[in-house]
C-alpha atoms as a PDB file:
ATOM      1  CA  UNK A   1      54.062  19.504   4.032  1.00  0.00           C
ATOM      2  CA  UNK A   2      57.504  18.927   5.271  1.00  0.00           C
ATOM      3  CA  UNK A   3      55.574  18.411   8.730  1.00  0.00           C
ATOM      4  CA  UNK A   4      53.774  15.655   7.581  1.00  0.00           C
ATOM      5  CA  UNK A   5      57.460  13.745   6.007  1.00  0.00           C
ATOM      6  CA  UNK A   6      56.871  15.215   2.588  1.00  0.00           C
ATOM      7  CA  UNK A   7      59.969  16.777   0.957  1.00  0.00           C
ATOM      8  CA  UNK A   8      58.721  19.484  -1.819  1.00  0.00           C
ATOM      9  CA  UNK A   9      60.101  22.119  -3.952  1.00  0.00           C
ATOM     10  CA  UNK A  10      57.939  24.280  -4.827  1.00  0.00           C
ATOM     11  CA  UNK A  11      58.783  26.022  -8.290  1.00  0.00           C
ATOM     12  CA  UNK A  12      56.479  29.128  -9.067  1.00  0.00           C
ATOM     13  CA  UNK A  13      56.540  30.084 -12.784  1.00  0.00           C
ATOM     14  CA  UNK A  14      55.774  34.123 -12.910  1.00  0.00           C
ATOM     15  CA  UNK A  15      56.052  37.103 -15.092  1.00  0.00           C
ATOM     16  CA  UNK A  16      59.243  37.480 -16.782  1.00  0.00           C
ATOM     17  CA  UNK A  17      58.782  41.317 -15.880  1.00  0.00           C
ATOM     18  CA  UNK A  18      58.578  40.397 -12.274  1.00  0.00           C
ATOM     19  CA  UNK A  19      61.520  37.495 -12.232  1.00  0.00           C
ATOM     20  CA  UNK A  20      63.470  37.859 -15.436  1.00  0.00           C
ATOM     21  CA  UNK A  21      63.592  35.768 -18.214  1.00  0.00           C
ATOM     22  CA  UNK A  22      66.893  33.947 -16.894  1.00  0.00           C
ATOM     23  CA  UNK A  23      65.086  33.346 -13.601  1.00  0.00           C
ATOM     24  CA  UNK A  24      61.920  31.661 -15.703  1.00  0.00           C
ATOM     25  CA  UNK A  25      64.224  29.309 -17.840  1.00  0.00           C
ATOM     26  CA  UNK A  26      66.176  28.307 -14.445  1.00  0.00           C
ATOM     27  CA  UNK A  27      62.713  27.691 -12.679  1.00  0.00           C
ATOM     28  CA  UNK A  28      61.314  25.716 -15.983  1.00  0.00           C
ATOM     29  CA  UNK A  29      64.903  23.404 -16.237  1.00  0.00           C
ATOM     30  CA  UNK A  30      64.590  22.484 -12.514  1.00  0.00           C
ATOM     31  CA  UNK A  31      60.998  21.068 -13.555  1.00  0.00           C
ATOM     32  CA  UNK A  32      61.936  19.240 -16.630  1.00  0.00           C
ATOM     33  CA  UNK A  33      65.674  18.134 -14.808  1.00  0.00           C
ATOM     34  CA  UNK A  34      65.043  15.300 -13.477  1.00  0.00           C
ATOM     35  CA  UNK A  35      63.195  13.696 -16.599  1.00  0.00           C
ATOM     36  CA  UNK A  36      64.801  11.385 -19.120  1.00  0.00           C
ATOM     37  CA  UNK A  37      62.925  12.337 -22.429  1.00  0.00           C
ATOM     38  CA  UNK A  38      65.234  14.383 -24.936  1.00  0.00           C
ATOM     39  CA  UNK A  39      64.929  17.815 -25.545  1.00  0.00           C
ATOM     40  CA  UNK A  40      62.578  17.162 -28.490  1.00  0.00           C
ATOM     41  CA  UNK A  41      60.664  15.060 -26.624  1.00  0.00           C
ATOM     42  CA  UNK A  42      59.722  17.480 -23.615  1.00  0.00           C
ATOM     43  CA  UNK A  43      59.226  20.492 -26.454  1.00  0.00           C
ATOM     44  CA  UNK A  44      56.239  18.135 -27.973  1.00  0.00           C
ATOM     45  CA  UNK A  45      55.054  17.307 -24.301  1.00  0.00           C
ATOM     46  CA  UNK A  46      54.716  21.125 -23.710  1.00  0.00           C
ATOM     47  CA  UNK A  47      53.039  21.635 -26.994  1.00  0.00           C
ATOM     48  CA  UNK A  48      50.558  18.893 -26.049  1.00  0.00           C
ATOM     49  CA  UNK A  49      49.888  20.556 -22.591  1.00  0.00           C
ATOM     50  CA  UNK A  50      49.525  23.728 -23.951  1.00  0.00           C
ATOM     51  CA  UNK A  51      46.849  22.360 -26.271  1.00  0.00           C
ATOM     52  CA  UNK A  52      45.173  20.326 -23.999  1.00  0.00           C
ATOM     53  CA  UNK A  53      44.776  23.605 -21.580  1.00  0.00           C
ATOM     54  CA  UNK A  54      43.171  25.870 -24.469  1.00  0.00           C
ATOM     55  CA  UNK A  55      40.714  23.177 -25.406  1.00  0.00           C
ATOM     56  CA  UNK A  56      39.513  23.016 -22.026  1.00  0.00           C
ATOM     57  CA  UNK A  57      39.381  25.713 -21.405  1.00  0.00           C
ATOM     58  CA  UNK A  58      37.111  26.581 -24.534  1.00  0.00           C
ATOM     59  CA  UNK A  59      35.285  23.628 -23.512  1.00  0.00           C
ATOM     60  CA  UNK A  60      34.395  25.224 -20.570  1.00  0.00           C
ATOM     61  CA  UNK A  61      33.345  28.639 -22.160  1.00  0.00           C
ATOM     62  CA  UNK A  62      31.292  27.053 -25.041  1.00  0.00           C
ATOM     63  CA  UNK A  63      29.704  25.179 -21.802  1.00  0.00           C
ATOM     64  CA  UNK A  64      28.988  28.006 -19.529  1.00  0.00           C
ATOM     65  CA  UNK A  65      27.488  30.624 -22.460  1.00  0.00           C
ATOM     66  CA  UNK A  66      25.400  27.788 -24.058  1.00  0.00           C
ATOM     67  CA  UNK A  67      23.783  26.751 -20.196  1.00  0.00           C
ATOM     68  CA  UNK A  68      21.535  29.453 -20.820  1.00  0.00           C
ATOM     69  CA  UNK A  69      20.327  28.482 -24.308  1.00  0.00           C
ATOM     70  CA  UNK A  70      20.476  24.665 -23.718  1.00  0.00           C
ATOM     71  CA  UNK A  71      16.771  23.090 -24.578  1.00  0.00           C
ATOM     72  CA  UNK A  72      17.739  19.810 -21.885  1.00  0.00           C
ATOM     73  CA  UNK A  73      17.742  21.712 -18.334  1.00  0.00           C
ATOM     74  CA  UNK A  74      21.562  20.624 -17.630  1.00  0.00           C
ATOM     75  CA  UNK A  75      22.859  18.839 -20.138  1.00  0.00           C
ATOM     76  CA  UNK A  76      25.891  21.443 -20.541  1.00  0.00           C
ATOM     77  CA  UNK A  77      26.647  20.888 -16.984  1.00  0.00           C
ATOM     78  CA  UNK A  78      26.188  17.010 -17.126  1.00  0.00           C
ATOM     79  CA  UNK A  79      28.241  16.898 -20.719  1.00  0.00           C
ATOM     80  CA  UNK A  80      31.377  19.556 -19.626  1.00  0.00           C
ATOM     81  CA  UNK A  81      31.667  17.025 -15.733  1.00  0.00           C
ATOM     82  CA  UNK A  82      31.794  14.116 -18.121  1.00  0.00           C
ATOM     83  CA  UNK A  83      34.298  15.545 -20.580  1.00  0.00           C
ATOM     84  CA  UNK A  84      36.617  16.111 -17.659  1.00  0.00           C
ATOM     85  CA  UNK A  85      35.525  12.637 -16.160  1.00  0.00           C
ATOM     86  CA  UNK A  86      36.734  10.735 -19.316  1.00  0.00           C
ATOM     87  CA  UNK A  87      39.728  13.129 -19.738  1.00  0.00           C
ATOM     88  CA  UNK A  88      41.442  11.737 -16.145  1.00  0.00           C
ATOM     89  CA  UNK A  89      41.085   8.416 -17.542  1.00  0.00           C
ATOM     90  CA  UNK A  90      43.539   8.944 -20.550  1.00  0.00           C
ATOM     91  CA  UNK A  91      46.865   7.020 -20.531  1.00  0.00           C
ATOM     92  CA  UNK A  92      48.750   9.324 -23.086  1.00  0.00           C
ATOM     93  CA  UNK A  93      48.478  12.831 -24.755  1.00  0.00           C
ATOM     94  CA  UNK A  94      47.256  12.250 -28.057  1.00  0.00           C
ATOM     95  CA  UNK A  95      44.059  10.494 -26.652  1.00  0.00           C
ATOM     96  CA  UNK A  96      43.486  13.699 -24.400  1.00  0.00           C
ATOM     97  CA  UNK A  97      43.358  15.666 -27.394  1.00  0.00           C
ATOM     98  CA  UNK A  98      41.581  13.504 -29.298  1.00  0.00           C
ATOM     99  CA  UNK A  99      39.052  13.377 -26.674  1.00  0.00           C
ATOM    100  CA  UNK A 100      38.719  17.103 -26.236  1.00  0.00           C
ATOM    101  CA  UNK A 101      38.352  17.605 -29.492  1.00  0.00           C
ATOM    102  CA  UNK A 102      35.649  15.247 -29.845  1.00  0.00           C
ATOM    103  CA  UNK A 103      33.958  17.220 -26.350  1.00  0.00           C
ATOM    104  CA  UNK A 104      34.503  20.232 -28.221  1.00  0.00           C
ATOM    105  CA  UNK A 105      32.264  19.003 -31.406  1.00  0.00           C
ATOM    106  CA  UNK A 106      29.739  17.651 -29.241  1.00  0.00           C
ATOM    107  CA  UNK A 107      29.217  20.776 -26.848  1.00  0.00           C
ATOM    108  CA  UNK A 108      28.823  22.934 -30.355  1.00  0.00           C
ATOM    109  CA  UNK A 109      25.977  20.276 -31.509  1.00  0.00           C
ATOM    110  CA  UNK A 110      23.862  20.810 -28.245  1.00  0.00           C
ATOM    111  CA  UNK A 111      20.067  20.744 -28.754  1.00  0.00           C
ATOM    112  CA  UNK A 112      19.894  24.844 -27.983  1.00  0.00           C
ATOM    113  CA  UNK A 113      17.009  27.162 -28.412  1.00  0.00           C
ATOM    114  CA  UNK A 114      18.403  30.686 -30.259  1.00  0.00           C
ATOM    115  CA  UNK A 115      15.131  32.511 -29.284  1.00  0.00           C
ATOM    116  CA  UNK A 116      16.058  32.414 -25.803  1.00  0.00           C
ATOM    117  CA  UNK A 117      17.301  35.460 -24.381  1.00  0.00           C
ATOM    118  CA  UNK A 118      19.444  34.314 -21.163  1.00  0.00           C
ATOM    119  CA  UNK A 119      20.794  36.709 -18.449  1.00  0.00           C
ATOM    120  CA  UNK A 120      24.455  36.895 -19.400  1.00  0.00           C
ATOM    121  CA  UNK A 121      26.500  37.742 -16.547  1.00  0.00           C
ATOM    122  CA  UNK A 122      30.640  37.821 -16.218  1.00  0.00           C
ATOM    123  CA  UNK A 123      33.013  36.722 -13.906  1.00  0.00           C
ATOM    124  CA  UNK A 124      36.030  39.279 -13.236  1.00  0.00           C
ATOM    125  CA  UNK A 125      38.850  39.530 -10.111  1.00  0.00           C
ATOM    126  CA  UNK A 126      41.623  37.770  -9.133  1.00  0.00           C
ATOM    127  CA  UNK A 127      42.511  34.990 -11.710  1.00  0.00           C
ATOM    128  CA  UNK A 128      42.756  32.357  -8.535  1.00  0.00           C
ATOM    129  CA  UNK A 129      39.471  33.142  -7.139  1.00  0.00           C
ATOM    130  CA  UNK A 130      37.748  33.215 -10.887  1.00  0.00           C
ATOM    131  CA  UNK A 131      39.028  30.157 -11.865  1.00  0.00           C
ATOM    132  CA  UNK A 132      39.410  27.769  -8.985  1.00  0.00           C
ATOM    133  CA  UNK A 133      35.621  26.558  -7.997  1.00  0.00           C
ATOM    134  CA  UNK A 134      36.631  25.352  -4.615  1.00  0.00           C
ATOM    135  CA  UNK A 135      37.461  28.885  -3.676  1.00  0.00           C
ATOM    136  CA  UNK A 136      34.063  30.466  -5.394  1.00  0.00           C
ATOM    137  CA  UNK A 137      31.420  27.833  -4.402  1.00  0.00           C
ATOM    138  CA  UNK A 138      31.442  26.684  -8.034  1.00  0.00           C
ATOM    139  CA  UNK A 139      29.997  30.114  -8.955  1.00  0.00           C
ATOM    140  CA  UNK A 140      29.912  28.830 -12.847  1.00  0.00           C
ATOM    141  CA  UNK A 141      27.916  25.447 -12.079  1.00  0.00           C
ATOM    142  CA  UNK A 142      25.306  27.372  -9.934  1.00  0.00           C
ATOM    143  CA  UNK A 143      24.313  29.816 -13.135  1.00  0.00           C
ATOM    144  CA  UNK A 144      24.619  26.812 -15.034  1.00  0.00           C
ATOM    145  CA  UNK A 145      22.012  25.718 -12.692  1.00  0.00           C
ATOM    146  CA  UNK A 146      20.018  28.934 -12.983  1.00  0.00           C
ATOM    147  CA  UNK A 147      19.883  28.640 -16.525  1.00  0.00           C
ATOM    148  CA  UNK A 148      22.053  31.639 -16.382  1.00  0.00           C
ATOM    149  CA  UNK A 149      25.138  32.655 -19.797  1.00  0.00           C
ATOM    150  CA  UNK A 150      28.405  33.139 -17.983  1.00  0.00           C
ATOM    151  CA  UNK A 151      31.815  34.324 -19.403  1.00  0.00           C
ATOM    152  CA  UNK A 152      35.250  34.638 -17.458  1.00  0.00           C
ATOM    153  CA  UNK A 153      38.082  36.104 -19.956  1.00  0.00           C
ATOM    154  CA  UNK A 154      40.583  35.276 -17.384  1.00  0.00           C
ATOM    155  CA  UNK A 155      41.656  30.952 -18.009  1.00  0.00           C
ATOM    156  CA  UNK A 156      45.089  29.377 -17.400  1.00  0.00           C
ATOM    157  CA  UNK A 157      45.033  29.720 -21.600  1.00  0.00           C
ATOM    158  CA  UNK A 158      45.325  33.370 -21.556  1.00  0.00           C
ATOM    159  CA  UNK A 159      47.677  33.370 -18.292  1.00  0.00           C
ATOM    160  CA  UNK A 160      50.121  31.458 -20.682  1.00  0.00           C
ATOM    161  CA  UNK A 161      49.461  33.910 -23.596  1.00  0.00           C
ATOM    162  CA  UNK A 162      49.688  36.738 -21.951  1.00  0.00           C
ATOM    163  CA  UNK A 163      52.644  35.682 -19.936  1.00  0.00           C
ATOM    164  CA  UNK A 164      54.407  34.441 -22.925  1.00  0.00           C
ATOM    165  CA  UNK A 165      54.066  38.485 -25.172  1.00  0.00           C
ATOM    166  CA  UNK A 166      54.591  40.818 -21.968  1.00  0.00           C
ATOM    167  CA  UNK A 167      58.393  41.008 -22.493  1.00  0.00           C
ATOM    168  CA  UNK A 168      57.391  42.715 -25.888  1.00  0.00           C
ATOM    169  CA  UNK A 169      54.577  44.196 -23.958  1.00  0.00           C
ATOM    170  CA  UNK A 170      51.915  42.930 -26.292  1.00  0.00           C
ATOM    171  CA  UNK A 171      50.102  41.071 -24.104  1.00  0.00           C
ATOM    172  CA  UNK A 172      45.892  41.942 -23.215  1.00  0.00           C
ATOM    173  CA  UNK A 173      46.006  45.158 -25.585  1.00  0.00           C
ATOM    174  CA  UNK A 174      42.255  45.210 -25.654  1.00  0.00           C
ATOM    175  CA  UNK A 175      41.859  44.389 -22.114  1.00  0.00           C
ATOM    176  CA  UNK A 176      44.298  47.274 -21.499  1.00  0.00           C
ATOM    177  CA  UNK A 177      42.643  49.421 -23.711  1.00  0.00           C
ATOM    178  CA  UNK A 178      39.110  49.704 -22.062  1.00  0.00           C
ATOM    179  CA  UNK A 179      40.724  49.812 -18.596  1.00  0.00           C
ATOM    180  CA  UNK A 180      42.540  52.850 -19.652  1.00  0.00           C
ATOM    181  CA  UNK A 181      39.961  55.342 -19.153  1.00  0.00           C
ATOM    182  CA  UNK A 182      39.714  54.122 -15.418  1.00  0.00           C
ATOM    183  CA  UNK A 183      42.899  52.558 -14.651  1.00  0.00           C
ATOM    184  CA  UNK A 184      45.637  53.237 -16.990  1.00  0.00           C
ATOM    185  CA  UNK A 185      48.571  52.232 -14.947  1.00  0.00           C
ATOM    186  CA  UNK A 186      49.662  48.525 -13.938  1.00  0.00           C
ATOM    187  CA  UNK A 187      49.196  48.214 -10.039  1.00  0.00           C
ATOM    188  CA  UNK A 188      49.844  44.502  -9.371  1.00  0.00           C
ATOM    189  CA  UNK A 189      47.745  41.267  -9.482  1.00  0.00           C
ATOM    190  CA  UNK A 190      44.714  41.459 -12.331  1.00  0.00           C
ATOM    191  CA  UNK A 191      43.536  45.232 -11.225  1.00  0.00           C
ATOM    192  CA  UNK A 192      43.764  46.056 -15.065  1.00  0.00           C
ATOM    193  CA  UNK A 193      42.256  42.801 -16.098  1.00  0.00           C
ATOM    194  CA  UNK A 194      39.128  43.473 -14.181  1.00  0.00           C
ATOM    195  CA  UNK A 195      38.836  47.063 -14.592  1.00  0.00           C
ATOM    196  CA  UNK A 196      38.887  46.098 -18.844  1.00  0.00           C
ATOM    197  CA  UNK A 197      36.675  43.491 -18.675  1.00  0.00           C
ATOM    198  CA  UNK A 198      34.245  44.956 -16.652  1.00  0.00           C
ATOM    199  CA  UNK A 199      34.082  47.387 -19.341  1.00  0.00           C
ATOM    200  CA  UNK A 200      33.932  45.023 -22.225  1.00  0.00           C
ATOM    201  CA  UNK A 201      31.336  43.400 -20.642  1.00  0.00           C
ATOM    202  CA  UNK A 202      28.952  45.981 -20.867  1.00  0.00           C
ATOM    203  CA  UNK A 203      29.971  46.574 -24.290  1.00  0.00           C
ATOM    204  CA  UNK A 204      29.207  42.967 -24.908  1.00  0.00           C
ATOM    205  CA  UNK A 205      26.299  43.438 -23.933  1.00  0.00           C
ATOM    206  CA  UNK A 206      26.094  41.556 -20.868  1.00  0.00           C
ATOM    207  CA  UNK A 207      23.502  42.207 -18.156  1.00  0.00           C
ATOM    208  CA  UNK A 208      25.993  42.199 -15.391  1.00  0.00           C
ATOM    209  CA  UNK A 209      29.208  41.189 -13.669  1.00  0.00           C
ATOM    210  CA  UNK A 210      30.279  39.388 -10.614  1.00  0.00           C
ATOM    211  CA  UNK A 211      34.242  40.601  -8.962  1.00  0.00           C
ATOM    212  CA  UNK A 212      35.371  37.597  -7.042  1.00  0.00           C
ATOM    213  CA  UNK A 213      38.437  38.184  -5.073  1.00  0.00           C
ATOM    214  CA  UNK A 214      40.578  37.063  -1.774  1.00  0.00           C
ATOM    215  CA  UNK A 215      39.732  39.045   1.077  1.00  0.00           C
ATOM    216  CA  UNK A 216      42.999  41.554   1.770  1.00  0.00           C
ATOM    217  CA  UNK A 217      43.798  41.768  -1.996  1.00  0.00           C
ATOM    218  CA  UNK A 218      45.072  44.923  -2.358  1.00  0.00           C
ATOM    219  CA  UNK A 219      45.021  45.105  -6.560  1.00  0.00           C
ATOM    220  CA  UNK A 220      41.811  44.372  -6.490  1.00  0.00           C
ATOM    221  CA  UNK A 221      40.271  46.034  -3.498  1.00  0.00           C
ATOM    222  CA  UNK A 222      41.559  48.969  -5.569  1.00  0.00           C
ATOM    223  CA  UNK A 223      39.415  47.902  -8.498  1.00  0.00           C
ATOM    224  CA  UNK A 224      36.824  47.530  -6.319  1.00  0.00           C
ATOM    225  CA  UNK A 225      37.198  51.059  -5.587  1.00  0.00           C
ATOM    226  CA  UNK A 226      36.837  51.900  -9.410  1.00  0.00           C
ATOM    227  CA  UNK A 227      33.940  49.755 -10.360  1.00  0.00           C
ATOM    228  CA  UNK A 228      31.263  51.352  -9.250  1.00  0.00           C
ATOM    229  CA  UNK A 229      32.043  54.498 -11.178  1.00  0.00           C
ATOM    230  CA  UNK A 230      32.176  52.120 -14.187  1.00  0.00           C
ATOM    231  CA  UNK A 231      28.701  50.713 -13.397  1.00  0.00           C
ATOM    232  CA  UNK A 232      27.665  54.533 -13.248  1.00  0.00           C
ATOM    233  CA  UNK A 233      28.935  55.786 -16.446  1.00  0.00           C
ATOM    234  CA  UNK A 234      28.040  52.250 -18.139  1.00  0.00           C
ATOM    235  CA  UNK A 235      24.743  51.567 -16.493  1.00  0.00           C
ATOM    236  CA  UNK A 236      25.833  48.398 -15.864  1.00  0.00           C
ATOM    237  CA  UNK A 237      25.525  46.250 -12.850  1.00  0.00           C
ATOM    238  CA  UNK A 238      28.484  44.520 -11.303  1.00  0.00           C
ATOM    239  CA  UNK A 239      28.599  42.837  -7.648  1.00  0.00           C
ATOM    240  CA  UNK A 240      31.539  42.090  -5.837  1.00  0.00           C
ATOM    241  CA  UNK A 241      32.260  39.248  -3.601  1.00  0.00           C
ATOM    242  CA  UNK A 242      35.119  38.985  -1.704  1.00  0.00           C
ATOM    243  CA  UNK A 243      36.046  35.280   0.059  1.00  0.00           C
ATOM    244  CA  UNK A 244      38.190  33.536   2.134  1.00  0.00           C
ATOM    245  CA  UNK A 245      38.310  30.526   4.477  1.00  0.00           C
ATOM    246  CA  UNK A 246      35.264  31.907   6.605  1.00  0.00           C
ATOM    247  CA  UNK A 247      33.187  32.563   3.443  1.00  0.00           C
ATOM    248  CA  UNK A 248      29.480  31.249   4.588  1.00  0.00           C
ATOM    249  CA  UNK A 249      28.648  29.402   1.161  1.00  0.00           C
ATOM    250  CA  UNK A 250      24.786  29.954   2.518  1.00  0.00           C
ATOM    251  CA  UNK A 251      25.194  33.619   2.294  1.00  0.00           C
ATOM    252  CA  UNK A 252      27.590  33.677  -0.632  1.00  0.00           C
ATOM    253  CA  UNK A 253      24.620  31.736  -2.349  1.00  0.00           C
ATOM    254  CA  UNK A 254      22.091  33.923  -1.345  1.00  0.00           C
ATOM    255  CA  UNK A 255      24.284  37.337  -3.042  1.00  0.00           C
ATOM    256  CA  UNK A 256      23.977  35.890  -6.024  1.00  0.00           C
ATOM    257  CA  UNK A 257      20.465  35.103  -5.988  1.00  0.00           C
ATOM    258  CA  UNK A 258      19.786  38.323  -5.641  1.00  0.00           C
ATOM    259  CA  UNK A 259      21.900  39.622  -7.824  1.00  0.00           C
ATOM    260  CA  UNK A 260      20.411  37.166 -10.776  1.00  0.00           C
ATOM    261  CA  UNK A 261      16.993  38.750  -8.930  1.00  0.00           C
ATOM    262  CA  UNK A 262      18.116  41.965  -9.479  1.00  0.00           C
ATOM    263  CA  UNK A 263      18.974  41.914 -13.486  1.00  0.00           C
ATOM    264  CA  UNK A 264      15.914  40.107 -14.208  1.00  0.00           C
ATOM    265  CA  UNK A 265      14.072  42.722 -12.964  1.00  0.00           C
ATOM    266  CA  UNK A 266      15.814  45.367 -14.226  1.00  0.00           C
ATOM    267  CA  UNK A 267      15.513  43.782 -17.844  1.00  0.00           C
ATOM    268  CA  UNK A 268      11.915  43.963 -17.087  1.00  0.00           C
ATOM    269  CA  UNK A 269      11.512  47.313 -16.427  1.00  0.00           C
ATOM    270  CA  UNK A 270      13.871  48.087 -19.256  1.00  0.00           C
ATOM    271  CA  UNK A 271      11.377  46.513 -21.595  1.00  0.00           C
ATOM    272  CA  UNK A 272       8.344  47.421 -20.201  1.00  0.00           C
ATOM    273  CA  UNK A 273       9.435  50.768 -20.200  1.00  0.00           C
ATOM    274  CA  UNK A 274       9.110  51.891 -16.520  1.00  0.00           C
END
C-alpha cells in the first residue's frame, strides 16, 4: 500500500490471551483517537455496530438453513443479496437496524415447505476461509443454489463473543466440550472450533460437513488430521478443502458436487435399507 502513496496503520484487534488486555485497549484508543464524538457517543456507536453485526449475521443463517426449505427456487438468495444491497445505502445507524430488523421478519415469513427434508451440510475451518466468500467461491450461495441447508457456527458475532469471555475463560464451552474427546488442548487458530463443531454437527443431525481452510495452516491441518477419526466413530461425512490463490474454482466446484452426490446417495441407501 505504501508503494502505491497510501499511508496506513494497520491496527489488528486479537485475543486478550494472546496480546493482553492493556495491549487491546491501546490498539482500540488508536482507532477511536482521532474522532471527535465524546466518550458516550463512541460507546453507543459500538453498541450499534455490535448489533448491526449479530443481525446479519442471523440474517445470513436464517437465509442459508431456510434455502433448502424455500417453496420459490432462490428467493433466500435473491432476499439475503438485497438485504445487504439496501443496507450499504443507509446514511446513519438507527436506519441499519431498523432495516435489518425488518430483513430479519421478512426472511422468517418466507413461503417454505416443512415436509421437505433438505441435505443439511456445515461449514467448519479457519474462521477467514468460512466466512469470507471471495476466498471459498461463495461456498454458501452455491448450496443455496443446490437447494442445499447450510450452517457455519463460526460469524464475526461469535468472534466478538467469544473474544470478549476468554479472559474469564468462558468463552465456546460447548464447542470445547465436544472437541474434548478428540482435541482437548488449545493449539492455535480455530483447531478446537472445528474439531467441536464437526462433532455437533453430527449430533445435529446434519448429513455432512465441509473443512475449508488456507493451504499451510498448521491448526487446522492438524484438525484435518483428527477428522476423519471423527467421521469414523460418528458415521458422519465431512470433506475438506483446502485453498489458496491457485485454487481452480472449476475443480473446487466440482468437490462439492460430489460431495452433495455423495450424501444424497448415502441417505438413499440409508432409507432403502441397503
Amino acid at each position: 500500500m505504501k508503494s502505491l502513496g497510501h499511508n496506513l496503520d494497520f491496527v489488528v484487534l486479537d485475543f486478550p490471551r494472546d496480546i493482553g488486555l492493556k495491549e487491546l485497549y491501546r490498539r482500540i484508543r488508536m482507532i477511536s483517537s482521532n474522532s471527535s464524538k465524546k466518550t458516550y457517543q463512541k460507546i453507543i456507536a459500538l453498541s450499534d455496530a455490535l448489533k448491526a453485526t449479530r443481525l446479519i449475521d442471523e440474517i445470513e443463517g436464517l437465509a442459508h438453513m431456510y434455502a433448502g426449505y424455500e417453496r420459490n427456487k432462490g428467493e433466500c438468495k435473491q432476499l439475503l443479496k438485497i438485504c445487504k444491497d439496501e443496507a450499504m445505502k443507509c446514511t446513519n445507524p438507527s436506519e441499519m437496524l431498523k432495516l435489518l430488523k425488518d430483513y430479519k421478519e421478512k426472511i422468517h415469513h418466507l413461503s417454505v415447505d416443512i415436509n421437505k427434508n433438505p441435505l443439511k451440510i456445515a461449514i467448519i475451518g479457519e474462521i477467514y476461509t468460512v466466512i469470507e466468500p471471495y476466498s471459498n467461491f461463495f461456498i454458501e450461495d452455491k448450496l443455496m443454489d443446490y437447494g442445499v441447508s447450510s450452517k457455519r457456527g463460526l460469524t464475526p458475532s461469535w468472534w466478538v463473543k467469544n473474544m470478549a469471555l476468554s479472559p474469564i475463560k468462558l468463552n465456546s464451552l460447548t464447542i470445547k466440550k465436544n472437541a474434548k474427546k478428540y482435541l482437548s488442548l488449545g493449539i492455535g487458530g480455530h483447531a478446537v472450533e472445528c474439531v467441536g463443531e464437526a462433532v455437533a454437527s453430527s449430533l445435529e443431525g446434519f448429513d455432512g460437513a465441509i473443512q475449508i481452510f488456507p493451504m499451510g495452516c498448521m491448526p487446522e491441518i492438524v484438525s484435518k488430521s483428527i477428522l476423519p477419526t471423527i467421521s469414523n466413530d460418528m458415521n458422519f461425512p465431512i470433506m475438506s478443502l483446502v485453498v489458496d490463490d491457485m485454487t481452480g474454482e472449476a475443480g473446487y466446484i466440482t468437490r462439492i458436487e460430489a460431495f452433495i452426490d455423495l450424501l444424497e446417495r448415502r441417505r438413499s441407501n440409508v432409507l432403502s435399507g441397503c
